[in-house]
Protein backbone atom coordinates (compact mmCIF):
# COMPACT_ATOMS: atom_id res chain seq x y z
CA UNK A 1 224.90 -36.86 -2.20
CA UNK A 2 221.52 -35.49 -1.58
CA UNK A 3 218.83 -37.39 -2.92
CA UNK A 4 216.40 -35.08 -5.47
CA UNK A 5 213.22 -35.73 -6.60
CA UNK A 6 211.64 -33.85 -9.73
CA UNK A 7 208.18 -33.79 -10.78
CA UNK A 8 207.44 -32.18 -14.31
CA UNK A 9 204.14 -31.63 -15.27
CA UNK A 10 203.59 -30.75 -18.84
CA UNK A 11 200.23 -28.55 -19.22
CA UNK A 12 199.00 -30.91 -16.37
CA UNK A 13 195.55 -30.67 -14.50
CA UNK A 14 195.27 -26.95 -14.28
CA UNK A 15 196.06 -26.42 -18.08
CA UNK A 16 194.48 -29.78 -19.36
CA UNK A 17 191.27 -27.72 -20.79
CA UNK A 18 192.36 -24.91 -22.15
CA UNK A 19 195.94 -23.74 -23.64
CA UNK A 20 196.27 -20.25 -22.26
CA UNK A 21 198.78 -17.30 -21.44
CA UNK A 22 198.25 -14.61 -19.16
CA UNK A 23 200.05 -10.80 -18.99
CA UNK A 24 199.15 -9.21 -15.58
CA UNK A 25 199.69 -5.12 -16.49
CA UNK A 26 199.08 -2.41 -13.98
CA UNK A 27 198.53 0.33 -16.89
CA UNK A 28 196.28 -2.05 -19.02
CA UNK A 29 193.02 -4.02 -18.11
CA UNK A 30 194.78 -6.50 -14.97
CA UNK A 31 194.50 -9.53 -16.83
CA UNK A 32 194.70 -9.99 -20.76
CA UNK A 33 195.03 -13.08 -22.74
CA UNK A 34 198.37 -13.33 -24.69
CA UNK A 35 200.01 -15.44 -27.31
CA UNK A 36 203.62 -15.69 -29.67
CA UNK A 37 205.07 -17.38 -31.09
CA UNK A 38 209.28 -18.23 -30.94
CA UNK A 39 212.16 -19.90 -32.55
CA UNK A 40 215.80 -20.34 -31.15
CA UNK A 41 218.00 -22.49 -33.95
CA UNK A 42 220.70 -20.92 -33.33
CA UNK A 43 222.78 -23.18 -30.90
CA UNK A 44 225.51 -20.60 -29.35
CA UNK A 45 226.52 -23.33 -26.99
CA UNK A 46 225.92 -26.99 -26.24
CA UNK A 47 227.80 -29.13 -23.59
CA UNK A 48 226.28 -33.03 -23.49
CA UNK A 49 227.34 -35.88 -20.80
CA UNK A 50 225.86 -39.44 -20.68
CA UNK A 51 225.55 -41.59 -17.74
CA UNK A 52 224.19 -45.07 -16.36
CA UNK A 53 221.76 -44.30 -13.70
CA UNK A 54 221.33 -46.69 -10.30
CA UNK A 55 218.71 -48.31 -12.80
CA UNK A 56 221.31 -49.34 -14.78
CA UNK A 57 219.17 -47.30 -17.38
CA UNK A 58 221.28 -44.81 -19.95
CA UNK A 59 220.53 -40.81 -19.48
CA UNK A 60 221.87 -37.71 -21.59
CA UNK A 61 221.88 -34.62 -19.71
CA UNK A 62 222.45 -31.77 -22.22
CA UNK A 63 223.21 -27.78 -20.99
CA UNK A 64 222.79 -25.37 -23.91
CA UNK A 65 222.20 -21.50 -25.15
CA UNK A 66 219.84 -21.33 -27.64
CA UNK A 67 219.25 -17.55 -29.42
CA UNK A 68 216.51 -16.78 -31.63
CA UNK A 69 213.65 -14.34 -32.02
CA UNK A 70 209.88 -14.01 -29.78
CA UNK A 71 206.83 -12.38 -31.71
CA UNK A 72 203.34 -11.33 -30.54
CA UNK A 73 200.75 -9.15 -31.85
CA UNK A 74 201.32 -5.55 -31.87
CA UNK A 75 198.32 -5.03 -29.32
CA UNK A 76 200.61 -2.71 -27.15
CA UNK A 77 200.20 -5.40 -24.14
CA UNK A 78 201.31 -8.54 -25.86
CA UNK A 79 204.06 -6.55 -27.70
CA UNK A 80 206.56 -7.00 -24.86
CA UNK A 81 206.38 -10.69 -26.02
CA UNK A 82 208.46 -9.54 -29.19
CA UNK A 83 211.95 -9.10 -29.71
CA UNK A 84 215.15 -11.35 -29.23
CA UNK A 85 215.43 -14.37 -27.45
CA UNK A 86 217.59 -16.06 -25.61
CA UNK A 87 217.19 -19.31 -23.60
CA UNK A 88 219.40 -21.20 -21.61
CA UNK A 89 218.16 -24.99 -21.13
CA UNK A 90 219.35 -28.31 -19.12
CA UNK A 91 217.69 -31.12 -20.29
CA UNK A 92 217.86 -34.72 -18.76
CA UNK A 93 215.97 -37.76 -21.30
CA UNK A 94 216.24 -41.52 -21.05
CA UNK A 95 218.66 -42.77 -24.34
CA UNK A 96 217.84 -46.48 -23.55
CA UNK A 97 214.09 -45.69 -25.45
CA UNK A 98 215.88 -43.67 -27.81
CA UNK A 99 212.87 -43.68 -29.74
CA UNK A 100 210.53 -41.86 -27.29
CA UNK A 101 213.32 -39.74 -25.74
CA UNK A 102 211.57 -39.54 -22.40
CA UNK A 103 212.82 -36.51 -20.26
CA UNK A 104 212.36 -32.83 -18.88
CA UNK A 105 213.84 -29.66 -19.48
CA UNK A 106 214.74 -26.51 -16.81
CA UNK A 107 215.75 -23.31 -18.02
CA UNK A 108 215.43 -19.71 -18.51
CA UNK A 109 215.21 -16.99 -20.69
CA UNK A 110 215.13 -13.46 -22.06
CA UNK A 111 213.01 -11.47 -24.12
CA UNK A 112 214.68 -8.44 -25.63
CA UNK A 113 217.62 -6.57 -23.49
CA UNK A 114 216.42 -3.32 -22.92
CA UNK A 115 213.80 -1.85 -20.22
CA UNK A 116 211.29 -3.83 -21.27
CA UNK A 117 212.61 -7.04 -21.50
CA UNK A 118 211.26 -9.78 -19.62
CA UNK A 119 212.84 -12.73 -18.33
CA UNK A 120 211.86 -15.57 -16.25
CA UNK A 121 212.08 -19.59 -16.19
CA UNK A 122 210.74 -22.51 -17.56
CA UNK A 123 209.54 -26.36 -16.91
CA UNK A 124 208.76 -29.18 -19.64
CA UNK A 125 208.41 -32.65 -20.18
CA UNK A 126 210.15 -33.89 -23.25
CA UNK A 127 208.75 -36.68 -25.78
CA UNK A 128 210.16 -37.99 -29.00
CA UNK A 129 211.47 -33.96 -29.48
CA UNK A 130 208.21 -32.64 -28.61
CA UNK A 131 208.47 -29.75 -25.62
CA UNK A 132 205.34 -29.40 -23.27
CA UNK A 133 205.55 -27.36 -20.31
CA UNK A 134 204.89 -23.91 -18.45
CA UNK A 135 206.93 -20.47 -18.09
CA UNK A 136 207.16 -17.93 -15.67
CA UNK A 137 208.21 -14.49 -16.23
CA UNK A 138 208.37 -10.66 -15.45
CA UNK A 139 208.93 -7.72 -17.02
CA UNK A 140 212.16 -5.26 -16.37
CA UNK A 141 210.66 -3.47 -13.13
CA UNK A 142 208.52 -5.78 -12.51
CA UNK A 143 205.58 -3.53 -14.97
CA UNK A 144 203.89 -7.03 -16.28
CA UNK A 145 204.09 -10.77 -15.27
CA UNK A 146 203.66 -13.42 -17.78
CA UNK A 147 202.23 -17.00 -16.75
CA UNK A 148 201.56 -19.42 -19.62
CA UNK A 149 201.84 -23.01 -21.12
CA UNK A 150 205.06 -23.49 -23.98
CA UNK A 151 205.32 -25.79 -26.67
CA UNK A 152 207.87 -26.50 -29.31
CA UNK A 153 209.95 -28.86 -31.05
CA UNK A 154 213.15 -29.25 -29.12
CA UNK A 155 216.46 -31.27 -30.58
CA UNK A 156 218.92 -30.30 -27.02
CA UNK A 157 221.99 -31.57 -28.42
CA UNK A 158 221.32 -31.13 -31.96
CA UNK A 159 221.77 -28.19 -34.44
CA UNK A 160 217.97 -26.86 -34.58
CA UNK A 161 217.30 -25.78 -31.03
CA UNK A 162 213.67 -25.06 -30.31
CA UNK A 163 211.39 -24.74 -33.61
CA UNK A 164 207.75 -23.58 -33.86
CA UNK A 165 206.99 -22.49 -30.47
CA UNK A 166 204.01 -21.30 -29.13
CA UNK A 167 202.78 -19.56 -26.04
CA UNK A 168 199.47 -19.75 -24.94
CA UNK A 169 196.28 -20.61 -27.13
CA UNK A 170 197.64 -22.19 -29.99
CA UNK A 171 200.26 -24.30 -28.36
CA UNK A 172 199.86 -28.37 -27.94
CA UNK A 173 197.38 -29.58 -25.29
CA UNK A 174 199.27 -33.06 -24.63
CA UNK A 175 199.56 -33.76 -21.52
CA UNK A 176 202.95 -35.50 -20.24
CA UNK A 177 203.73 -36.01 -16.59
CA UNK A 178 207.65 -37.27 -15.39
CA UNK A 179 209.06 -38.19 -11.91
CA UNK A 180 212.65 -38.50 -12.08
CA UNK A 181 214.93 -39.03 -9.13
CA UNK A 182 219.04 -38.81 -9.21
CA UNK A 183 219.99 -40.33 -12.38
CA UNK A 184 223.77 -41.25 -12.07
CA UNK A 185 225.84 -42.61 -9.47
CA UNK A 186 228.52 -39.59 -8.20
CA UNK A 187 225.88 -36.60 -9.38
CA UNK A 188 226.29 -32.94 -8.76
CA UNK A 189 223.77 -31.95 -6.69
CA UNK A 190 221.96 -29.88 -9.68
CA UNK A 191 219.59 -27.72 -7.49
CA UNK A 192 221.53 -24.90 -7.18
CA UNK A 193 219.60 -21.99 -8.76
CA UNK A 194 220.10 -21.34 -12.88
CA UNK A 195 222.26 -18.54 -13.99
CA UNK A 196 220.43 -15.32 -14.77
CA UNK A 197 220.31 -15.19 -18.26
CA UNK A 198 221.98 -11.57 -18.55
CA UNK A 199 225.15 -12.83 -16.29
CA UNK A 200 228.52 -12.25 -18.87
CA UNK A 201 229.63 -16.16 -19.32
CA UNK A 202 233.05 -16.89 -18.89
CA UNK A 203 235.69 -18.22 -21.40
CA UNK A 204 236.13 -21.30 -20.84
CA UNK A 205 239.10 -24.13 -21.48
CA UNK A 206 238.30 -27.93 -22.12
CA UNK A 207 240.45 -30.93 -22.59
CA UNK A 208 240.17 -33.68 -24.92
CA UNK A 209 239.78 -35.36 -28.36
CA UNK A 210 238.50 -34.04 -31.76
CA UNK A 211 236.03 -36.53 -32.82
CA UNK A 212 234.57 -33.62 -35.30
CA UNK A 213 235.55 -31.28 -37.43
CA UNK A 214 234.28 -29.22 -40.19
CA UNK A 215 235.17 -25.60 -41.85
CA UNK A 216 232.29 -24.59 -39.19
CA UNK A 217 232.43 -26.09 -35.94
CA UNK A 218 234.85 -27.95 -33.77
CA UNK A 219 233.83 -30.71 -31.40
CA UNK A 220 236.05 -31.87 -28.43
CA UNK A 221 234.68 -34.84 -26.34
CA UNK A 222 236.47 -34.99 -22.93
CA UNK A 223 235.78 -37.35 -19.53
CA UNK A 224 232.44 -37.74 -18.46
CA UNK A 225 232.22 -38.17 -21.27
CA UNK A 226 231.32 -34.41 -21.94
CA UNK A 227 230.72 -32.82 -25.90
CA UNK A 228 231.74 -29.58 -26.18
CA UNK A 229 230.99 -27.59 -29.82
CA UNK A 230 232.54 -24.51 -30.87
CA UNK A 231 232.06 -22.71 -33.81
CA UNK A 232 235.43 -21.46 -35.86
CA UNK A 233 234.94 -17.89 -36.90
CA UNK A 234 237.47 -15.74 -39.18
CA UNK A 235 239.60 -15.17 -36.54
CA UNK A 236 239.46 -18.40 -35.10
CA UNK A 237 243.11 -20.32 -35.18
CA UNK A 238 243.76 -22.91 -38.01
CA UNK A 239 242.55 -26.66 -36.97
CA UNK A 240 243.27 -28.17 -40.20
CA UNK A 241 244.79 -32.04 -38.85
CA UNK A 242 243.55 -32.17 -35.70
CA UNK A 243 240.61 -34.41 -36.09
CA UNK A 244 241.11 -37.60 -33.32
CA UNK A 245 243.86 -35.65 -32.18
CA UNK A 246 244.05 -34.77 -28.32
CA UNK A 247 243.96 -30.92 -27.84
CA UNK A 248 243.65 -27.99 -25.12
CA UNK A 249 240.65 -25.52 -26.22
CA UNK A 250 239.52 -22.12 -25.28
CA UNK A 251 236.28 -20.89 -26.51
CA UNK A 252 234.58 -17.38 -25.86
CA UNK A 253 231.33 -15.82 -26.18
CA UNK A 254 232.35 -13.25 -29.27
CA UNK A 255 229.91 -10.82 -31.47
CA UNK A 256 227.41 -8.43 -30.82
CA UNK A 257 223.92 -9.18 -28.33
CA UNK A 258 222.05 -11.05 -28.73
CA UNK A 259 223.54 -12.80 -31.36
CA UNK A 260 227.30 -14.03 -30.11
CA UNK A 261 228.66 -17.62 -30.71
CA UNK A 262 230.54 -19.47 -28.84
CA UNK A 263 233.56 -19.56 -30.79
CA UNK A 264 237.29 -21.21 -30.93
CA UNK A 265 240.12 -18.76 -29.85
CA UNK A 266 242.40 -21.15 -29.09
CA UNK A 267 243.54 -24.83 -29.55
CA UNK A 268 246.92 -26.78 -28.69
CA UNK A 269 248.06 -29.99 -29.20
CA UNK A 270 247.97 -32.03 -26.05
CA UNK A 271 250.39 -34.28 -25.19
């Protein structure tokens, strides 16, 4: 296994004195100061997996699509900062301080899906569900690049998502800094690049037991161990009995950009 070492630095020494976002434009002035704001609560998909690291220390590494909405000022520069969102996230904390919930998060995202969207990546520290961290991105055709510092409140395996976010002035100025080296025994090598964020995701089959269930969402927890939520929509099959029951299910990607769920299509009894 190849050994990895990650250094996060959340609005570190070049951000430390002021909180600021930048929009490089050839038609516009070069360099203008920016800010938005964002939300994604929606949680279109989730997958979480816990493991004992070498230290024999506890870690949650959660992978999750998160959909919302971006919104700037309607200064014509800045308003390529506003439209639908969509952010894909993998985010690694320390469960043994549950409290603090000491980690980082890698990702990317999306900004509208037309020819001005803009898309890019991101890097953050993570603190008692408190996001601090930088993002990178460009504008379809490369017409603008965006460099800033993030914030937000971020719950990865929970039901909120990322909540009052802010990009450039504005944002929080606390300053987090992580190291973090493999954290299980038998790890992926997880530096293979993120998927774009406009790349069609594939259905997508998983093994295991119900261990929740609601008129609303399905949960099926297989080896690793791995959590896997699905939403059930109106055409999703019945599931009525199947809590702590061992099932086959198929989820898929279903409704209209940029708001699809991923949602049930198919379960079976497994045994």
């Amino acid at each position: 296994m190849r050994r990895i070492l990650f250094i996060a630095l959340g609005t570190a020494v070049a951000l430390a004195t002021a909180a600021v976002a930048v929009a490089v434009v050839p038609s516009a002035s070069g360099v203008s100061a920016t800010t938005a704001d964002f939300a994604a609560g929606t949680v279109a998909q989730s997958a979480t997996r816990t493991c004992t690291g070498a230290d024999a220390r506890k870690y949650e590494v959660t992978e999750g699509r998160y959909t919302g909405t971006m919104t700037s000022t309607s200064n014509p520069v800045n308003l390529i900062l506003s439209g639908p969102l969509t952010i894909h996230a993998r985010t690694t904390y320390d469960t043994t301080n549950s409290a603090a919930k000491l980690g980082y998060v890698e990702g990317t995202f999306r900004v509208k899906d037309d020819d001005s969207r803009v898309s890019g990546r991101f890097w953050g520290t993570l603190s008692n569900g408190n996001l601090v961290g930088f993002l990178e991105g460009r504008a379809r055709g490369h017409h603008a690049v965006v460099l800033g510092n993030m914030s937000a409140g971020f719950d990865p395996a929970g039901t909120t998502g990322f909540t009052a976010g802010k990009l450039g002035l504005g944002s929080s100025t606390t300053m987090l800094a992580v190291i973090a080296g493999p954290r299980c025994h038998g790890e992926k090598d997880e530096s293979r690049p993120e998927p774009k964020p406009d790349r069609p995701v594939r259905p997508a089959s998983v093994r295991g037991e119900v261990t929740a269930l609601s008129d609303k969402e399905i949960v099926v927890t297989s080896k690793g161990p791995t959590t896997t939520k699905c939403a059930i929509g109106t055409g999703s099959p019945a599931t009525a009995g199947l809590l702590n029951k061992q099932v086959e299910m198929k989820c898929e990607y279903l409704g209209a950009a940029p708001n699809q769920i991923w949602t049930l299509t198919r379960i079976e009894l497994h045994r």
